[in-house]
PDB file of N, CA and C in Angstrom:
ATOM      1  N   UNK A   1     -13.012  14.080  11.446  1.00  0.00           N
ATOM      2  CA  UNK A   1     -11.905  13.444  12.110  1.00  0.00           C
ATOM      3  C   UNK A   1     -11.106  12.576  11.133  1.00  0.00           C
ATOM      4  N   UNK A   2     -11.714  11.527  10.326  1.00  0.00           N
ATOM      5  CA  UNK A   2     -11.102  11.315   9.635  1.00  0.00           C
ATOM      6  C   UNK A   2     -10.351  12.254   8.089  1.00  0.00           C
ATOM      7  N   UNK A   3     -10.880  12.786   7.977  1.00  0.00           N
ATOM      8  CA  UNK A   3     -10.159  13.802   7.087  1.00  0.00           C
ATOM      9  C   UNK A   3      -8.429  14.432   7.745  1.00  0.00           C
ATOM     10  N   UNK A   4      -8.883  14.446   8.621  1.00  0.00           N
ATOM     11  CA  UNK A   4      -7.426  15.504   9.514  1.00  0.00           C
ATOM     12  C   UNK A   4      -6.771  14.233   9.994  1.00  0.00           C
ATOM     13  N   UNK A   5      -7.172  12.709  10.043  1.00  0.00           N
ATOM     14  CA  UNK A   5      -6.089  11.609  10.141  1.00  0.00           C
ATOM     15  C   UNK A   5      -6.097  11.544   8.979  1.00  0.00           C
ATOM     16  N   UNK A   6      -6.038  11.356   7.583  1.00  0.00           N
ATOM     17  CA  UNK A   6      -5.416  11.200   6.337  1.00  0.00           C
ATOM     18  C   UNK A   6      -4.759  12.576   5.897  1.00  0.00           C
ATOM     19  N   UNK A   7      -5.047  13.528   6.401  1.00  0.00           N
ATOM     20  CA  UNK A   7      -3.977  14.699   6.162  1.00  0.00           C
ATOM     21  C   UNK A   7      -3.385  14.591   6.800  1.00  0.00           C
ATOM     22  N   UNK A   8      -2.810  14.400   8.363  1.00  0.00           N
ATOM     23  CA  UNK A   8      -1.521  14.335   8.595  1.00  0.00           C
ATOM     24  C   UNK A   8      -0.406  12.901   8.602  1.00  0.00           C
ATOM     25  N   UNK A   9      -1.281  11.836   7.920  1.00  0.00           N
ATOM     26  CA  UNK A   9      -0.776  11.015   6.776  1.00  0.00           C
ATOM     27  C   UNK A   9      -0.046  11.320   5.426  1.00  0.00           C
ATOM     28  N   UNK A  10      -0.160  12.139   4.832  1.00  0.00           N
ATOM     29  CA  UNK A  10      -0.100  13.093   3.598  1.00  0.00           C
ATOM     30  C   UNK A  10       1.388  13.175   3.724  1.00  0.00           C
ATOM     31  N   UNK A  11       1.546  13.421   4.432  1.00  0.00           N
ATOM     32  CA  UNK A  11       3.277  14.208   4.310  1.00  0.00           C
ATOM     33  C   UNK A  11       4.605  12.853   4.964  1.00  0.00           C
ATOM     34  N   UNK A  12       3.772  11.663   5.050  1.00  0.00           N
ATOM     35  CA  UNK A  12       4.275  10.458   5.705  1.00  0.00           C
ATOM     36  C   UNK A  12       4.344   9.616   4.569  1.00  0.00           C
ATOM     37  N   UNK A  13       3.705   9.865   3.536  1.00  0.00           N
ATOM     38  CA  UNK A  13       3.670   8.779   1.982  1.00  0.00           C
ATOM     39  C   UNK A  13       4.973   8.468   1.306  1.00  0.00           C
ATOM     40  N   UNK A  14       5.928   9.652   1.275  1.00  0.00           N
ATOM     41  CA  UNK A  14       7.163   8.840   0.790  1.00  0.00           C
ATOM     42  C   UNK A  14       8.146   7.909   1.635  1.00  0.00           C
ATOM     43  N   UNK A  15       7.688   8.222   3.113  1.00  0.00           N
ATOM     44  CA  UNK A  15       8.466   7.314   4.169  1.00  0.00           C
ATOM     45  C   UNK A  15       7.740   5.809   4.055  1.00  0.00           C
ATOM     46  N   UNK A  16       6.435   6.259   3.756  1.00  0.00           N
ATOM     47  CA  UNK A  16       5.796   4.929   3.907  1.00  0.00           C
ATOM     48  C   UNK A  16       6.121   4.010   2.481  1.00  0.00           C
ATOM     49  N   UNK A  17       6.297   4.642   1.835  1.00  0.00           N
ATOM     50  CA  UNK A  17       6.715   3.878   0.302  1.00  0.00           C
ATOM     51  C   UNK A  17       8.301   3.473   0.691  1.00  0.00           C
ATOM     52  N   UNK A  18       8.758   4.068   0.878  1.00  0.00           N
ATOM     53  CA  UNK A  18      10.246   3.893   1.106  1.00  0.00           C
ATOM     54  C   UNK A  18      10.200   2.587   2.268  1.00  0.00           C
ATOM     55  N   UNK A  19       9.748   2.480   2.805  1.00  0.00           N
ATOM     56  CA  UNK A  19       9.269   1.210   4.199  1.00  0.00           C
ATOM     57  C   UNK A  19       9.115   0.256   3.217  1.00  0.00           C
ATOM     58  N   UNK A  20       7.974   0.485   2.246  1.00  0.00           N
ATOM     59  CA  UNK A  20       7.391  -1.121   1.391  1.00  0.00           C
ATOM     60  C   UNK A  20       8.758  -1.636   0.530  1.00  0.00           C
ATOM     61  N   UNK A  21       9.750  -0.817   0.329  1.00  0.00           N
ATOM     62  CA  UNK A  21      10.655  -1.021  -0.788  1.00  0.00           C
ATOM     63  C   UNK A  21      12.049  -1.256   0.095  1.00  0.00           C
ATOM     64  N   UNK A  22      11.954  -0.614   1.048  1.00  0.00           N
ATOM     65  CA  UNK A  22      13.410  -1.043   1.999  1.00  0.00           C
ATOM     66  C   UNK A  22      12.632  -1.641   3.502  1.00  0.00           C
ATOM     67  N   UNK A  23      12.447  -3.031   3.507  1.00  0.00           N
ATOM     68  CA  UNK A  23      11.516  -3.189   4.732  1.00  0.00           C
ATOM     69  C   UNK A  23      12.881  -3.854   5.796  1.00  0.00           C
ATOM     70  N   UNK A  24      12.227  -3.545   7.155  1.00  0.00           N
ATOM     71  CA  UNK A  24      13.359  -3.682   8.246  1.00  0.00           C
ATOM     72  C   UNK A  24      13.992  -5.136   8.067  1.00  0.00           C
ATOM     73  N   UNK A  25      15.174  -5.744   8.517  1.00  0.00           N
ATOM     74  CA  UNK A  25      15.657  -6.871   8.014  1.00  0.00           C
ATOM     75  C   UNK A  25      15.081  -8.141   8.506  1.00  0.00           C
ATOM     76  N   UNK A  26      14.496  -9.029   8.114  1.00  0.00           N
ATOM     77  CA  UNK A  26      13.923 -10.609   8.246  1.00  0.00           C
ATOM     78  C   UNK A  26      15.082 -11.516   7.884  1.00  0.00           C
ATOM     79  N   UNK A  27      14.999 -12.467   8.457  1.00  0.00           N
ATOM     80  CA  UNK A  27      16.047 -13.432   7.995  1.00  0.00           C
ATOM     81  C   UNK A  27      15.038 -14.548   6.933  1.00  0.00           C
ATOM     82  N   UNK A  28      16.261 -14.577   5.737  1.00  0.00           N
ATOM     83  CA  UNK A  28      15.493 -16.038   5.053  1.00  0.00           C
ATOM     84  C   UNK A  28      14.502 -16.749   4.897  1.00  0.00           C
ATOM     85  N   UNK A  29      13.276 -16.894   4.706  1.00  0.00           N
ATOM     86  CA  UNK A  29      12.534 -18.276   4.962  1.00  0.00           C
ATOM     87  C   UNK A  29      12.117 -18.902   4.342  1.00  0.00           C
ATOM     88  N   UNK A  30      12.228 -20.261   4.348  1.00  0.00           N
ATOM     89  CA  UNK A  30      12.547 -21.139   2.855  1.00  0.00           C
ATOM     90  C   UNK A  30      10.726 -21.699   3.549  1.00  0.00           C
ATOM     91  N   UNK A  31      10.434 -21.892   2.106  1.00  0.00           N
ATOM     92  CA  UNK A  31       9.093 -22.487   1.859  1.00  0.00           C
ATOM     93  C   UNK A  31       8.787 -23.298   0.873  1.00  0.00           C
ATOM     94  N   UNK A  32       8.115 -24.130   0.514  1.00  0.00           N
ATOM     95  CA  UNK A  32       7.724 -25.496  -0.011  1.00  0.00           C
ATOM     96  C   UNK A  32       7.894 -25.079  -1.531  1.00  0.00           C
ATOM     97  N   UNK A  33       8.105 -23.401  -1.964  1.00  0.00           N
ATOM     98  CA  UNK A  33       8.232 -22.828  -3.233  1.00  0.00           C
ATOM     99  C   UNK A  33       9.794 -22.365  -3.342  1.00  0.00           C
ATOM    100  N   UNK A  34      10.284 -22.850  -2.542  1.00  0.00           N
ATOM    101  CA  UNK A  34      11.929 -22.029  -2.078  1.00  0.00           C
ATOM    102  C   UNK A  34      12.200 -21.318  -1.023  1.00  0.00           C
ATOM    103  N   UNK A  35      13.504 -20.420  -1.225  1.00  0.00           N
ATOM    104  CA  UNK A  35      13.883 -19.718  -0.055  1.00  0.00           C
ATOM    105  C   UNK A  35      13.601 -18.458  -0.329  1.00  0.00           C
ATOM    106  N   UNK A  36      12.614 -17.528   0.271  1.00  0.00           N
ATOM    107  CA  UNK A  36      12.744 -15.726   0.186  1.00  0.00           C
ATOM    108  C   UNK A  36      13.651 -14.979   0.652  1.00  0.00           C
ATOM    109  N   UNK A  37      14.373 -14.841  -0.259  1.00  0.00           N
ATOM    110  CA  UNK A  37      15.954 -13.592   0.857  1.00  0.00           C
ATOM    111  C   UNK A  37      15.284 -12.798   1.457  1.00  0.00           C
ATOM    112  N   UNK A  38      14.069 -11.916   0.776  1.00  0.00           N
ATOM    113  CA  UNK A  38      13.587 -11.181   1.608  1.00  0.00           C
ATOM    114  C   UNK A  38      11.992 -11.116   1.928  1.00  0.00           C
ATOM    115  N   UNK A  39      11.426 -11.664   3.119  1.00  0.00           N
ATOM    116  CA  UNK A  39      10.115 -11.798   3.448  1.00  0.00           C
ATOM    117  C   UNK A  39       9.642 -10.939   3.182  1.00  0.00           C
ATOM    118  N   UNK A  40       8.261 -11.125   2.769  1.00  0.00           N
ATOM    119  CA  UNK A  40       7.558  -9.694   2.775  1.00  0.00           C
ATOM    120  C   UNK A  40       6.796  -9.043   4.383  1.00  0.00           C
ATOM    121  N   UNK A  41       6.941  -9.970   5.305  1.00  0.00           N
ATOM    122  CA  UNK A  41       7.565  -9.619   6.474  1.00  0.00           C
ATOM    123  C   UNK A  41       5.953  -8.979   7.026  1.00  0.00           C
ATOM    124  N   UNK A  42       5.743  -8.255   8.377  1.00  0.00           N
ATOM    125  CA  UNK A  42       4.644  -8.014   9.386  1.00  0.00           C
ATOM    126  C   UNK A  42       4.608  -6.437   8.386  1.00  0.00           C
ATOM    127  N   UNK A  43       5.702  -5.641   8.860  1.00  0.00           N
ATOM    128  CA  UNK A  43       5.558  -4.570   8.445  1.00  0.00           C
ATOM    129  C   UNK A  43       5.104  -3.911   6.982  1.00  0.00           C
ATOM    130  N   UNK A  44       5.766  -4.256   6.045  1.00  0.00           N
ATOM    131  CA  UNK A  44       5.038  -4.268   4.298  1.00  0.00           C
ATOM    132  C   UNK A  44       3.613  -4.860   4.644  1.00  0.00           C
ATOM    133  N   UNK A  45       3.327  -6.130   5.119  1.00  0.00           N
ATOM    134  CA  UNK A  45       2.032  -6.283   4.936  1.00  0.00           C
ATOM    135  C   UNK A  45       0.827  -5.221   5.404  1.00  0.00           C
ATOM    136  N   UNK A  46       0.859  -4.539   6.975  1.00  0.00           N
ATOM    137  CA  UNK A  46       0.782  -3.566   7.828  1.00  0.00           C
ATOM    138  C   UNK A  46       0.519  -1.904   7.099  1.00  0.00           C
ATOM    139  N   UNK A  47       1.460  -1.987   6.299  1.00  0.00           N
ATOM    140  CA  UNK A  47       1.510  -0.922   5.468  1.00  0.00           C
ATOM    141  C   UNK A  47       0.740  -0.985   4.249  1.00  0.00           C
ATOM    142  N   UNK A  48       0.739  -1.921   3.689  1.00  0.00           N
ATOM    143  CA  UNK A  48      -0.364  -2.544   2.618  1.00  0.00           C
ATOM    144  C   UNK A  48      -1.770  -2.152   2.905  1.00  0.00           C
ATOM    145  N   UNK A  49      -2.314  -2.488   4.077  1.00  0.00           N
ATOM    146  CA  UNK A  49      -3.369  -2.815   4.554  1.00  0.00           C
ATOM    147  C   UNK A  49      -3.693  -1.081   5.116  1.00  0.00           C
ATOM    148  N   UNK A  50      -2.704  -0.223   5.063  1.00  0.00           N
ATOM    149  CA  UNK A  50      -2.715   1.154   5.764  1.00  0.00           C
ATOM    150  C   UNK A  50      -2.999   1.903   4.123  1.00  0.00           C
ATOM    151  N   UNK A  51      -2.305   1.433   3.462  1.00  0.00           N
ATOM    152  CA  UNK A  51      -2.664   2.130   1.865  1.00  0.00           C
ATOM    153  C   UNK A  51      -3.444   2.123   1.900  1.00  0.00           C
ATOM    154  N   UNK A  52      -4.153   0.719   1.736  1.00  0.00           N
ATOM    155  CA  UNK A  52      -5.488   0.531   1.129  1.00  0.00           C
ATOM    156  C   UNK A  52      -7.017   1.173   1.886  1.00  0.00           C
ATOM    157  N   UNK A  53      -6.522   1.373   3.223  1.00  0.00           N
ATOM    158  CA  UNK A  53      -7.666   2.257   3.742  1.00  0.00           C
ATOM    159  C   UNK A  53      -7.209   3.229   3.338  1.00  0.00           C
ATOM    160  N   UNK A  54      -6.259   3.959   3.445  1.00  0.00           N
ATOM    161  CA  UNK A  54      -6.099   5.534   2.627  1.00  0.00           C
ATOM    162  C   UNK A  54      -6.763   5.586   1.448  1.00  0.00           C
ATOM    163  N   UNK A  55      -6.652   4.371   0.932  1.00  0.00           N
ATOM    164  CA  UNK A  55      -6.846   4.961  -0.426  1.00  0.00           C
ATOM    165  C   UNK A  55      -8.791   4.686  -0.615  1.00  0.00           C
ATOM    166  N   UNK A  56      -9.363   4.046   0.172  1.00  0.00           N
ATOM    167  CA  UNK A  56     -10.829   3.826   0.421  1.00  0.00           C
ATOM    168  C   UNK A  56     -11.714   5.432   0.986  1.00  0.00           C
ATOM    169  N   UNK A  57     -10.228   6.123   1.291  1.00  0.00           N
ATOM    170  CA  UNK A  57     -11.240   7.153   1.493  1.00  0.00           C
ATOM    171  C   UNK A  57     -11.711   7.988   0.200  1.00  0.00           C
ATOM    172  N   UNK A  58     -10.771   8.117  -0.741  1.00  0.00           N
ATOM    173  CA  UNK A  58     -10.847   8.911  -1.970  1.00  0.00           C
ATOM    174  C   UNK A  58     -10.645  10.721  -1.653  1.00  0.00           C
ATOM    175  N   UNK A  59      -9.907  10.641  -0.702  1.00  0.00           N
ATOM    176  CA  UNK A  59      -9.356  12.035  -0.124  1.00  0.00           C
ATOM    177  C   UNK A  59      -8.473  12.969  -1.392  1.00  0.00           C
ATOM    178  N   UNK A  60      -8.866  13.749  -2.789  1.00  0.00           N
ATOM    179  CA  UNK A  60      -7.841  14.355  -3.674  1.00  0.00           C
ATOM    180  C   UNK A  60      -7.102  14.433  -3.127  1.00  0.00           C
ATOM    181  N   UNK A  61      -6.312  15.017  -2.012  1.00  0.00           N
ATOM    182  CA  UNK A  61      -4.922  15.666  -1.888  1.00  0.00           C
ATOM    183  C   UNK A  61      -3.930  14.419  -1.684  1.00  0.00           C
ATOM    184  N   UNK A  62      -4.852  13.427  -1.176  1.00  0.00           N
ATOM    185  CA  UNK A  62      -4.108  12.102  -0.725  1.00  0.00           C
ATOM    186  C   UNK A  62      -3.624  11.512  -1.717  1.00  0.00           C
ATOM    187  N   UNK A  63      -4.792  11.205  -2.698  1.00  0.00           N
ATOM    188  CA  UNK A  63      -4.512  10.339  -3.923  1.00  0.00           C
ATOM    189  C   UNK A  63      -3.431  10.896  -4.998  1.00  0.00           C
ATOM    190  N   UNK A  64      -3.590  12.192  -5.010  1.00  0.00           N
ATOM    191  CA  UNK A  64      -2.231  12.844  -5.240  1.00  0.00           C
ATOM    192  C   UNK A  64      -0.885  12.802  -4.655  1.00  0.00           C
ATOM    193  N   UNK A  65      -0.441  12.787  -3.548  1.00  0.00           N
ATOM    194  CA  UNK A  65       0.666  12.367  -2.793  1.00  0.00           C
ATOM    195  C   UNK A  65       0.933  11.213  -2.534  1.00  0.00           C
ATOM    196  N   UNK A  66      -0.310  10.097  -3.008  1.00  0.00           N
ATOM    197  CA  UNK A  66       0.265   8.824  -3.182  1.00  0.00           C
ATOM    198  C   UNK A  66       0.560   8.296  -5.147  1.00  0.00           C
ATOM    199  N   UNK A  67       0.088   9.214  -5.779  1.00  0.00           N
ATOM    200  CA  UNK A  67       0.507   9.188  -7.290  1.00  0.00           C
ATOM    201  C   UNK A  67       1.944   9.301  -7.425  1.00  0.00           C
ATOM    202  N   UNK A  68       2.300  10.711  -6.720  1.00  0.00           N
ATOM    203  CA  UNK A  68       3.849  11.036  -6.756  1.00  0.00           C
ATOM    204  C   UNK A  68       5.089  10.544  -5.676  1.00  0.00           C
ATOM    205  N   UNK A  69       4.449   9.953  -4.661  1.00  0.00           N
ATOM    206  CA  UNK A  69       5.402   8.756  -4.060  1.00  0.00           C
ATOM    207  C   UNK A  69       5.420   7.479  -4.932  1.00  0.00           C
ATOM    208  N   UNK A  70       4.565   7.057  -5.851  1.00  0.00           N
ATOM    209  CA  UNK A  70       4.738   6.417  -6.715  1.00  0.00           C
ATOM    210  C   UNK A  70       4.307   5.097  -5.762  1.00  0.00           C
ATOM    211  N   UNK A  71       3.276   4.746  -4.877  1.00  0.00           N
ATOM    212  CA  UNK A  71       3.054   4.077  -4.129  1.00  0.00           C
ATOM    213  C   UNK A  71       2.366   2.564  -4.376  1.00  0.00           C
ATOM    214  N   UNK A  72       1.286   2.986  -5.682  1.00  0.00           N
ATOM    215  CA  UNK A  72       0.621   1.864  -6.022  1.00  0.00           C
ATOM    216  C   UNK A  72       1.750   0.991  -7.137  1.00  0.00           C
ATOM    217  N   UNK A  73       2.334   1.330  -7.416  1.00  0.00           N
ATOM    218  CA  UNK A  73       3.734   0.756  -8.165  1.00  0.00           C
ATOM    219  C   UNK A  73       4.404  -0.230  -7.476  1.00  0.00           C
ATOM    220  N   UNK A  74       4.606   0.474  -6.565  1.00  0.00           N
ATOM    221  CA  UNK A  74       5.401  -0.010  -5.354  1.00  0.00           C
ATOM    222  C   UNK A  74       4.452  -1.129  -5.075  1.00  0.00           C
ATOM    223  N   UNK A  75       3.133  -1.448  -4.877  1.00  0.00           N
ATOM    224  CA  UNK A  75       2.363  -2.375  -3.947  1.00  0.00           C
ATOM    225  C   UNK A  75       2.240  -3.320  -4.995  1.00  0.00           C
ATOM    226  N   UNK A  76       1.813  -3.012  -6.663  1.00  0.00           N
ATOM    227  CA  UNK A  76       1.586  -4.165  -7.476  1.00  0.00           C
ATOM    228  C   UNK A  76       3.329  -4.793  -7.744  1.00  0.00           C
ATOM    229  N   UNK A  77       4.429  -4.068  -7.748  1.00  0.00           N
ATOM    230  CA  UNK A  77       5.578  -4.604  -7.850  1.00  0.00           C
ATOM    231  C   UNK A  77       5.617  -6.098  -7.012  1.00  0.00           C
ATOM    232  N   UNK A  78       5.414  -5.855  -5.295  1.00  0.00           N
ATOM    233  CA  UNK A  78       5.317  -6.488  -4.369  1.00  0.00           C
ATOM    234  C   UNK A  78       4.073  -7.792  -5.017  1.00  0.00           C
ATOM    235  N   UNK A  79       3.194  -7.886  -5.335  1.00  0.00           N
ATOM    236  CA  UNK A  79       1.953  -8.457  -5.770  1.00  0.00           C
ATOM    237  C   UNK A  79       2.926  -9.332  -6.251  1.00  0.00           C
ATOM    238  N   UNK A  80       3.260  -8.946  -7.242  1.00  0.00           N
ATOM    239  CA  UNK A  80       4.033  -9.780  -8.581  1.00  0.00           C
ATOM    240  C   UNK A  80       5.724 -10.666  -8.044  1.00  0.00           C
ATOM    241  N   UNK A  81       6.072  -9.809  -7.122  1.00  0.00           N
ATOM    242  CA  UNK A  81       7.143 -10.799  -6.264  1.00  0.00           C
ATOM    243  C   UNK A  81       6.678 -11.554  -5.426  1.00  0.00           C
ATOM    244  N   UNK A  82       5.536 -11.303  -4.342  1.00  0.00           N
ATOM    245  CA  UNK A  82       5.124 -12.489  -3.679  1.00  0.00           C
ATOM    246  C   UNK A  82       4.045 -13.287  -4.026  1.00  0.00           C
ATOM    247  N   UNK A  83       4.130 -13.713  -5.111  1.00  0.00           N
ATOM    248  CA  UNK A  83       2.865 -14.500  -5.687  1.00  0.00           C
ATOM    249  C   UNK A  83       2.197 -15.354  -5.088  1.00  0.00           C
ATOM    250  N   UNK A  84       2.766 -15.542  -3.615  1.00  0.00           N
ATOM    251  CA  UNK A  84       1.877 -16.696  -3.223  1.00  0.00           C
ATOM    252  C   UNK A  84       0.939 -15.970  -1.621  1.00  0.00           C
ATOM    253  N   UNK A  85       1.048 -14.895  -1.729  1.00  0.00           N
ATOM    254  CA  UNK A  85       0.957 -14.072  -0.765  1.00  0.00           C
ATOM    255  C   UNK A  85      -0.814 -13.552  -0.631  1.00  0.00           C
ATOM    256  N   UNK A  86      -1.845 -14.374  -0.477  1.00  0.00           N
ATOM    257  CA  UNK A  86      -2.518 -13.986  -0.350  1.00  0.00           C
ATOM    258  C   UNK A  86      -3.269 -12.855   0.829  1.00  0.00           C
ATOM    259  N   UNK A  87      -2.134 -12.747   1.537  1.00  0.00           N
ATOM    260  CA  UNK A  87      -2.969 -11.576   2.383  1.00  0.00           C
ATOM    261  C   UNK A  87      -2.753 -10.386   1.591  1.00  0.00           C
ATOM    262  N   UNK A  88      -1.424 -10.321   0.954  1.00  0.00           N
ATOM    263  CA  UNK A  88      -0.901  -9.256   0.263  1.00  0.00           C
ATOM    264  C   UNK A  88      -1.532  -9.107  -1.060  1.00  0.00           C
ATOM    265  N   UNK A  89      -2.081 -10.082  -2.094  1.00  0.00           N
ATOM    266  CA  UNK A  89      -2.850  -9.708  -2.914  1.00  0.00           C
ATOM    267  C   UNK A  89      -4.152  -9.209  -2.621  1.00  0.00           C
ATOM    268  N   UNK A  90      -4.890  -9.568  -1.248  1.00  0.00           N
ATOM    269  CA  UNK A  90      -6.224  -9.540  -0.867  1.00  0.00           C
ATOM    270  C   UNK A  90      -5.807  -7.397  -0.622  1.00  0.00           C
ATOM    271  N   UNK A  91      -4.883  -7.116  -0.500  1.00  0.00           N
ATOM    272  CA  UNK A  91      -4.635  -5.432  -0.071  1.00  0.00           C
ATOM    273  C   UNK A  91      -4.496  -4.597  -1.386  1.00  0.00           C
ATOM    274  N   UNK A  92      -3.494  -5.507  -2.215  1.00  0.00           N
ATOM    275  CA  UNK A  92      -3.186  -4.658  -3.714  1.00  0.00           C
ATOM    276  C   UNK A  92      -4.796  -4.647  -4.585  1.00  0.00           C
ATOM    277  N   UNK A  93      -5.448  -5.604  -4.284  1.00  0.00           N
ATOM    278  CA  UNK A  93      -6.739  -5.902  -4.918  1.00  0.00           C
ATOM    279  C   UNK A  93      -7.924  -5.073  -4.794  1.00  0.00           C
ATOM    280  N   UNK A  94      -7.618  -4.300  -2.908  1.00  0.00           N
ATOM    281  CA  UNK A  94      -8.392  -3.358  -2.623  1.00  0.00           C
ATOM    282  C   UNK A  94      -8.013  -2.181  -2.932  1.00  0.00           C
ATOM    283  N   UNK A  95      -6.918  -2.169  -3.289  1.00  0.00           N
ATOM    284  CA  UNK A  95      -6.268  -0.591  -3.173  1.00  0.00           C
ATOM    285  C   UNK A  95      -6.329  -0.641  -4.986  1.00  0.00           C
ATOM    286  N   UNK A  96      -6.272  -1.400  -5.913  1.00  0.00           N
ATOM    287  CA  UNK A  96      -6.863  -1.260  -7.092  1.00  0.00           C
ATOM    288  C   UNK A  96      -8.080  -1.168  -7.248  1.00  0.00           C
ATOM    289  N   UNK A  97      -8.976  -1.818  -6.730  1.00  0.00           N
ATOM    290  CA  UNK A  97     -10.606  -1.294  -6.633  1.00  0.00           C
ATOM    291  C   UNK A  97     -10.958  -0.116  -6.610  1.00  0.00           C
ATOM    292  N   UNK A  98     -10.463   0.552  -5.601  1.00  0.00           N
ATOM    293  CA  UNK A  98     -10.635   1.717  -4.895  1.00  0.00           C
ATOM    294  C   UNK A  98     -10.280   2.665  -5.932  1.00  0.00           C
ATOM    295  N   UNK A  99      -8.886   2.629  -6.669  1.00  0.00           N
ATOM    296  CA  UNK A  99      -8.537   3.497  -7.345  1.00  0.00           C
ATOM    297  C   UNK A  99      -9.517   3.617  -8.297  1.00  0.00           C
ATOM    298  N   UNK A 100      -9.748   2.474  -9.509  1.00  0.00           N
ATOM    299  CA  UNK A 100     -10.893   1.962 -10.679  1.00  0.00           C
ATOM    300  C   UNK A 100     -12.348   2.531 -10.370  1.00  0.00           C
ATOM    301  N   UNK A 101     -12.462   2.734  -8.958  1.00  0.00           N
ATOM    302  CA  UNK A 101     -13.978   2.992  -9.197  1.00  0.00           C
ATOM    303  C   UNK A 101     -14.054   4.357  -8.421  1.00  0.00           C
ATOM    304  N   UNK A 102     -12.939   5.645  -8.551  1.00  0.00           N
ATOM    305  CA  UNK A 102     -12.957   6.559  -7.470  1.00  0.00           C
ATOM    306  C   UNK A 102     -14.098   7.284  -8.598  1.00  0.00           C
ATOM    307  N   UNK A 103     -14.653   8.045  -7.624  1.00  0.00           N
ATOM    308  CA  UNK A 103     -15.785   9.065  -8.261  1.00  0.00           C
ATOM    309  C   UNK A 103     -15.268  10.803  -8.210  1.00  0.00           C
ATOM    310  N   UNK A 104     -15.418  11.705  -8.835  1.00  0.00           N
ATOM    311  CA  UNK A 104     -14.816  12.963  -8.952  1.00  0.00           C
ATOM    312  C   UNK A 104     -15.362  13.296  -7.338  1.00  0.00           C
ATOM    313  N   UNK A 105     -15.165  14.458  -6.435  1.00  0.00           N
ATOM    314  CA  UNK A 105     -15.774  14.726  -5.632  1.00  0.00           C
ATOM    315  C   UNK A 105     -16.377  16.037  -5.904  1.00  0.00           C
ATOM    316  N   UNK A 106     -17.764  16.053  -5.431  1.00  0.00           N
ATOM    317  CA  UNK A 106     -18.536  17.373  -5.669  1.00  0.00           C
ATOM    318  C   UNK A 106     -18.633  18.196  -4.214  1.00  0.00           C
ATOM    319  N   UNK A 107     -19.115  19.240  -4.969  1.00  0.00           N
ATOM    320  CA  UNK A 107     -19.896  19.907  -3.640  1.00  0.00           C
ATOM    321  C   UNK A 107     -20.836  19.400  -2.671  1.00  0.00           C
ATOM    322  N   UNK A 108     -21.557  18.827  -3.554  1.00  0.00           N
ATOM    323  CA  UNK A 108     -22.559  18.131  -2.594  1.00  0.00           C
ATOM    324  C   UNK A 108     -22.159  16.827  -1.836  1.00  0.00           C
ATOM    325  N   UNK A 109     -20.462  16.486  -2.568  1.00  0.00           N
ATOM    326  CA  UNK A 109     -20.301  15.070  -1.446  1.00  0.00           C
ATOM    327  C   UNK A 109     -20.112  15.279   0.139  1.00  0.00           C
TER     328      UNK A 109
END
């Protein structure tokens, strides 16, 4: 079951990258570090947190269609703009783990 929910995920990866990089409009919100023109908002975070289980499964076809949406780019970009964003580093942190320690898959997995 889970296999056939991350495949018909598969073909949703460049919409979903395109979401983290054009996210729906937030207004302003100034914080004790300044003002963010643009929040990193419910949805990017949401999606963060949706990578990073994708990417916990270690599914090849997945990790491939998230190489060429160019996705983990996209999430450490975000890392590095919201620096104070710890829910959002606590996601880029997993979804780098995950990548660093994927194992080849065998027959016998």
């Amino acid at each position: 079951m889970l296999q056939t929910t991350v495949e018909c995920l598969i073909p949703r990866l460049p919409q979903i990258t395109a979401l983290l990089i054009n996210p729906p409009y937030k207004p302003p919100v100034h914080t004790t570090c300044g003002v963010l023109k643009v929040p990193l908002g419910r949805t990017r975070l949401s999606l963060a947190k949706l990578v990073s289980a994708l990417l916990s499964t270690n599914h090849p076809p997945l990790n491939s269609a998230l190489a060429q949406a160019n996705t983990a780019t996209v999430l450490l970009d975000l890392f590095f703009e919201y620096g104070l964003n710890n829910f959002l580093h606590a996601q880029v942190e997993s979804c780098v783990h995950s990548i660093i320690f994927w194992k080849e898959k065998t027959d016998l997995d």
